[in-house]
Structure formats: C-alpha cells, structure tokens
Protein backbone atom coordinates (compact mmCIF):
# COMPACT_ATOMS: atom_id res chain seq x y z
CA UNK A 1 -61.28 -0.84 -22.64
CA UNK A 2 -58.14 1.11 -24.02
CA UNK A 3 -59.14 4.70 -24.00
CA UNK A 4 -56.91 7.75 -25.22
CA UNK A 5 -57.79 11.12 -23.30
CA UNK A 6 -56.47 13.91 -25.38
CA UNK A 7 -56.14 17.16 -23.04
CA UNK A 8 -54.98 17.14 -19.61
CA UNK A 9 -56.89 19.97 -18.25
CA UNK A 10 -59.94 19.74 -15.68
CA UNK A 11 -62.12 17.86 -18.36
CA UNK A 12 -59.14 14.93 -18.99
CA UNK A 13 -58.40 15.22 -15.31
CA UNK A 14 -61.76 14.16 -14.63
CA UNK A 15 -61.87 11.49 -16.90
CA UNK A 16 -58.72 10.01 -15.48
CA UNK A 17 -59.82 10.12 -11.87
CA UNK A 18 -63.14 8.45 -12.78
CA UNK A 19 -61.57 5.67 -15.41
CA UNK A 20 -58.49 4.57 -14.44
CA UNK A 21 -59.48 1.90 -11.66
CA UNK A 22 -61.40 -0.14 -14.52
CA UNK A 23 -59.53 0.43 -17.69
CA UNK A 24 -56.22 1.61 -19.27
CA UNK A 25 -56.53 5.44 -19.50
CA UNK A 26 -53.29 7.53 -21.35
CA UNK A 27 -53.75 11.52 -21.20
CA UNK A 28 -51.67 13.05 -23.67
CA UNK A 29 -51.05 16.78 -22.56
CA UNK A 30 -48.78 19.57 -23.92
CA UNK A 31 -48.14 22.00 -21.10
CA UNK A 32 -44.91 20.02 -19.16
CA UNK A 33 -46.34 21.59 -16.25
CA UNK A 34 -49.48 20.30 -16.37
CA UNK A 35 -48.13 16.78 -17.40
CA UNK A 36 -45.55 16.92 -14.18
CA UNK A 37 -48.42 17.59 -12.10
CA UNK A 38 -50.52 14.90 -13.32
CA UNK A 39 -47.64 12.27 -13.09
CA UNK A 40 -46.77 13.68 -9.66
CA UNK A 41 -51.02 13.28 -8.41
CA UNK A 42 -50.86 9.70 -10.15
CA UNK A 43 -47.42 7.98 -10.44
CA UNK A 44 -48.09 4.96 -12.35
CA UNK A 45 -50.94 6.77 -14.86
CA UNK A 46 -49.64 6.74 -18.48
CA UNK A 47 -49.26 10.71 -18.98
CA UNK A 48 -47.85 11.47 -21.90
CA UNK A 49 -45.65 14.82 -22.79
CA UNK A 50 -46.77 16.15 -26.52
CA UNK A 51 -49.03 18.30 -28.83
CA UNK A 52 -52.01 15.36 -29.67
CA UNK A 53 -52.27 17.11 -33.50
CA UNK A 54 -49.34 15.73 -34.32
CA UNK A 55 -49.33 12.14 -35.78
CA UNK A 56 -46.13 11.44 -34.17
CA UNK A 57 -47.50 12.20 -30.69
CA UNK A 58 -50.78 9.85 -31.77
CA UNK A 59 -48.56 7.03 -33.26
CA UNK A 60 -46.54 7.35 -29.30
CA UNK A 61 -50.08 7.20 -27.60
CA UNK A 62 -50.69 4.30 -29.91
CA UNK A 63 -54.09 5.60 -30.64
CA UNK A 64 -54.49 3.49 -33.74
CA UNK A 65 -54.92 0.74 -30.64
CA UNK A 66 -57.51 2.58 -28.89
CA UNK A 67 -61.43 1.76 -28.20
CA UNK A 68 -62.05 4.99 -27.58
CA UNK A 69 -60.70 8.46 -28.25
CA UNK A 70 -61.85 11.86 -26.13
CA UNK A 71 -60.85 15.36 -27.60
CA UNK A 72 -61.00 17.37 -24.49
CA UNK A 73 -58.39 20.37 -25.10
CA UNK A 74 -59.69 23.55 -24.58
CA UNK A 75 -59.25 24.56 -28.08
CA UNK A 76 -62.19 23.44 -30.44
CA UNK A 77 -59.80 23.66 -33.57
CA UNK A 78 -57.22 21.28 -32.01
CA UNK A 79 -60.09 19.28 -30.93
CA UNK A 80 -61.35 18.55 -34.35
CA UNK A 81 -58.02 18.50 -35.66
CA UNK A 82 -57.74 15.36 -33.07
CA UNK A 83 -60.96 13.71 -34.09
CA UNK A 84 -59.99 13.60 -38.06
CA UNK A 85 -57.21 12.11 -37.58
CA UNK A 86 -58.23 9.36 -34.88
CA UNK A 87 -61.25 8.05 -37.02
CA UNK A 88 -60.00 8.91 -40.46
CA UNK A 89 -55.64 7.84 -40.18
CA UNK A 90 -56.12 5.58 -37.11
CA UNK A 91 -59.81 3.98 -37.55
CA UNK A 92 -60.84 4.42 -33.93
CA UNK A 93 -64.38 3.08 -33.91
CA UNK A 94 -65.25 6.05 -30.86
CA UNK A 95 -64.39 9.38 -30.44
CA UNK A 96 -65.41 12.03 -28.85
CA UNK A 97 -64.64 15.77 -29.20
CA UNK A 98 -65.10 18.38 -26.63
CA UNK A 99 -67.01 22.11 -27.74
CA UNK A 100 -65.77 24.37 -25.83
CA UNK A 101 -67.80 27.35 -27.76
CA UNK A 102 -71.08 26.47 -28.70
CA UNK A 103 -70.85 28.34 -31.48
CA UNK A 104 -68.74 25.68 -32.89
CA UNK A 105 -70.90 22.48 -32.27
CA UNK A 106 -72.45 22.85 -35.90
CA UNK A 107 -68.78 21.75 -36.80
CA UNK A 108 -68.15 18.75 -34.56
CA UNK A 109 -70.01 16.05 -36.95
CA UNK A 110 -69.53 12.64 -38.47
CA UNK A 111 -67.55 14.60 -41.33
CA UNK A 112 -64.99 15.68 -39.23
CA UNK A 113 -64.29 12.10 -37.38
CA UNK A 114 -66.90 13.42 -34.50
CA UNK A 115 -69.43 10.73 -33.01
CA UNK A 116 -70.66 12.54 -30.18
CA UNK A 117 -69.74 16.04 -29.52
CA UNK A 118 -69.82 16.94 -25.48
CA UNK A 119 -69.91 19.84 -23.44
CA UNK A 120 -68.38 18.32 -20.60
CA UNK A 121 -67.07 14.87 -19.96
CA UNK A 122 -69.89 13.59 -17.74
CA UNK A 123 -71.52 11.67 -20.83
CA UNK A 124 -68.34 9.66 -22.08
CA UNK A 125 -67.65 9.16 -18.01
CA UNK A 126 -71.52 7.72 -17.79
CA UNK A 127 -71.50 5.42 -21.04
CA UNK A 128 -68.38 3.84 -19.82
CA UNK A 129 -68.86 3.70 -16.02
CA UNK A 130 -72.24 2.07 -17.16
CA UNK A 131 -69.89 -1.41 -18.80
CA UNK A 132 -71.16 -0.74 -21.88
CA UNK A 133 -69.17 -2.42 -25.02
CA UNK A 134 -67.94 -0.52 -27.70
CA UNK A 135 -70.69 -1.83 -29.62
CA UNK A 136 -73.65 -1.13 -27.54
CA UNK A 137 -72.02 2.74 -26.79
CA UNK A 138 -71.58 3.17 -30.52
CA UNK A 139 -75.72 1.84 -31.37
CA UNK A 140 -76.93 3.72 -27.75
CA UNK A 141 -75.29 7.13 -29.71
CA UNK A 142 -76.52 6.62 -33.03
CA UNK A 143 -80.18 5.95 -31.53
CA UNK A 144 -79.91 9.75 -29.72
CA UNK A 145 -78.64 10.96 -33.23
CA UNK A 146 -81.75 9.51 -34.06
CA UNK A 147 -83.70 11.14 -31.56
CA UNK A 148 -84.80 7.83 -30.27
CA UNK A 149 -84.79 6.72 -26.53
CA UNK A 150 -83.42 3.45 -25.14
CA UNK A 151 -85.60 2.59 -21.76
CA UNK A 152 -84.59 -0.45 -19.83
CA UNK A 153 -87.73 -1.85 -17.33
CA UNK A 154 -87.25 -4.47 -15.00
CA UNK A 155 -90.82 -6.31 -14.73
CA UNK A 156 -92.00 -7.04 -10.98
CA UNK A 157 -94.84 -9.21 -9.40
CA UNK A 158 -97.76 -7.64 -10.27
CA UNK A 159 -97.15 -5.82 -12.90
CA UNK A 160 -99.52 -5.26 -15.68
CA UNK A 161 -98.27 -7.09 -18.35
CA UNK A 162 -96.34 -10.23 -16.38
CA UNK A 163 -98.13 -13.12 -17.89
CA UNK A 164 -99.25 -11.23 -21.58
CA UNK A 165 -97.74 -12.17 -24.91
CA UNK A 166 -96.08 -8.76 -26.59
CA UNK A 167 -98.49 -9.35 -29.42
CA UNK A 168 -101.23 -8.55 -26.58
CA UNK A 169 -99.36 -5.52 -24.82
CA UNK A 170 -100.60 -2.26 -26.61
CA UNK A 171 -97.56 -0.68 -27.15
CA UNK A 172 -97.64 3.49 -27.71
CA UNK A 173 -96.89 4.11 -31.56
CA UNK A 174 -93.46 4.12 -32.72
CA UNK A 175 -92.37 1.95 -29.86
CA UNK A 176 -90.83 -1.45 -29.91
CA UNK A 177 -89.36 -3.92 -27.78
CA UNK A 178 -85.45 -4.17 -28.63
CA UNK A 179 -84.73 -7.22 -26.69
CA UNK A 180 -85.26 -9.16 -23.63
CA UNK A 181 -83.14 -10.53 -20.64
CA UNK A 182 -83.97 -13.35 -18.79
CA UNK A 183 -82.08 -15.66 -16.20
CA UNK A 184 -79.03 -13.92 -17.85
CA UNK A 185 -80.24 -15.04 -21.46
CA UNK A 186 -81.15 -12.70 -24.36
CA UNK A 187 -84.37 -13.80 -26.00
CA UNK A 188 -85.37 -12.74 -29.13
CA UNK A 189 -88.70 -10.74 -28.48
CA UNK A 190 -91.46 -12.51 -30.81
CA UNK A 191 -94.91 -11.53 -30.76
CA UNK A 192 -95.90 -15.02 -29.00
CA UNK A 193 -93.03 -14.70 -25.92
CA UNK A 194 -95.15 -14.37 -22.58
CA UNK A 195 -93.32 -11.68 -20.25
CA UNK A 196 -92.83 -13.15 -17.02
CA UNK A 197 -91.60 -11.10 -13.81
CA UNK A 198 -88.31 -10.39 -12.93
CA UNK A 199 -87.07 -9.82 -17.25
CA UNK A 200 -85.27 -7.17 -17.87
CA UNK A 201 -86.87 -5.58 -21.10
CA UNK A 202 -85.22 -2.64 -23.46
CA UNK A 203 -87.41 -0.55 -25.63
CA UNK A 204 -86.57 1.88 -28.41
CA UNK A 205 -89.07 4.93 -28.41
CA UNK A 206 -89.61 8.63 -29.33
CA UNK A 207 -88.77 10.70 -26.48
CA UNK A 208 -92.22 11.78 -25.92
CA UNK A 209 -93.28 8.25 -26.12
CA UNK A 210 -91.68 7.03 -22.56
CA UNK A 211 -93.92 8.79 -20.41
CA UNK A 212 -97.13 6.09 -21.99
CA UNK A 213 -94.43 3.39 -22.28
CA UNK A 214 -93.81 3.59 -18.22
CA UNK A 215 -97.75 4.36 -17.45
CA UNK A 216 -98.64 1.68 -19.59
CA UNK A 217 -96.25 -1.02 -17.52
CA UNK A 218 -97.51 0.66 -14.07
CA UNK A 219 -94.26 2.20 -13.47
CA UNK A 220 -95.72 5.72 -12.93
C-alpha cells in the first residue's frame, strides 16, 4: 500500500516507524530541520523537503498515486487544506486528517475531503497494521460513521451454535451476519448454511448489541 504521510512531527514520525517495514511510506515535511533529522534516523525513507498545501509539493509526493493520504501537521487549517485537495484534485480514495483542537473536529467532514478525522495516529496505524485493503478500511469506516460495529468470532468445539443453520440462531435485533470464512473460502451466509467449528464469522451490529451477540455464542 502507497501511503503519503503529510507532517513530519511526532504523529508522522510515528507513522513512519510503524509502516515502513510493510509498505512504501513518503513524509512530506516543511521544517529542513526536521526533514534532515528524519533522513539522518532513516537513510533510505522517502522524506520529502516542502509545504504539503502546495500542489506542486503534492504533484512531487505523487499523491495523485497514493492509497492513502494522512494529514498529520499540527495545524488543523493546513490539515484540511491537505485533505481537499488529496480527495477533491488528486482522487485519493483515503484520507485522513489530524484535529489537533477539538474545537475544530465539527470541520473535518466528508465536505472537506475528510474520511476519518483522528486525534492521534494510532487508528490509521491499527487499520493498516491489521492488512486490511483499501476497500475493506474504506466500508470498516463508513460502518463507524454509521455507528455500527464489525465483530469477527471464531467458532470453537462446543460452542452453542456449531451444528445450527443461521435461520435457527436467534440473532439480537438489528444484527446480521456479514459473511463467513471457511477453509480460507468466503461463503455467502444463507439462512440454510449450518455453522460448523473452526469458521470465522463477521457480524454487523449496534454497539450495544455485541454484548448479546458474544453471550449468545458463549463467548462471555
């Protein structure tokens, strides 16, 4: 995955350091200090010299390329600044934008290029570190727009519902069984599929659903 880490401060520092082994990382920073000392910690990282509102600096970070931009300056304004232009002149299907005041997160939305505003980079480190594809990052964060939960349960031996159809498993309301995985193939959950142990099943629920979903499967 080809991911463009605008900001080279503690935030894009950390994303570097936690990235870089398993995909191509570029940090675009505008403090030559700070780029020197990031080149200097990590010779052969791309670090790249240059204020990331300007389009000239995105077109030399070939962000129209990217899978996934990160607007992690300390300055909310440059960070949304960053964010328009990635989704809106470059068409990156991910980006995320950094608040640094809370006060400003009723700003960082779809309208201005945002998909997921953070507070820290721990979430876009998690979603990535994870192997998630673009496409299953970009559904995971419109379900929590949605307020929904995605809950992945591994059935084991003994387990209340190994050897029931889903049409007999009384799932909580508003609860439903995305997909399941099985000997490494995806099966289309129909109400007549018998759940056998060892599948790998992902639900989509309410937040306040899981607790019944996992009591209900004897997890808890």
């Amino acid at each position: 995955m080809r991911i463009i880490v605008l900001g080279g401060g503690m935030v894009g520092l950390h994303m570097l350091t936690s990235l870089r082994d398993d995909h191509q990382v570029i940090v675009v920073e505008k403090r030559q200090d700070r780029v020197d000392e990031l080149k200097e910690k990590f010779p052969d990282a791309d670090v790249l010299h240059g204020d990331a509102c300007e389009p000239s600096v995105l077109d030399a970070a070939q962000v129209a390329g990217a899978d996934v931009v990160a607007a992690v300056t300390g300055d909310d304004e440059d960070n949304l600044v960053i964010s328009y232009l990635s989704k809106f002149e470059y068409g990156v299907p991910l980006v995320f934008a950094r608040v640094n005041n809370p006060k400003n997160e009723w700003l960082f939305t779809p309208d201005w290029g945002v998909d997921e505003a953070v507070c820290s980079a721990s979430i876009i480190v998690q979603l990535v570190q994870e192997e998630l594809t673009l496409g299953e990052m970009v559904t995971l964060l419109k379900l929590r727009r949605e307020n929904l939960m995605v809950e992945e349960i591994q059935l084991e031996e003994g387990n209340a519902v190994v050897g029931r159809t889903i049409r007999d498993i009384p799932l909580p309301t508003k609860t439903l069984v995305a997909t399941i995985l099985r000997d490494r193939r995806i099966l289309i959950p129909r109400g007549d599929l018998t759940l056998l142990a060892g599948d790998k099943i992902l639900f989509i629920s309410e937040p306040d659903k899981v607790e019944e979903l996992r009591k209900l499967l004897g997890l808890v």
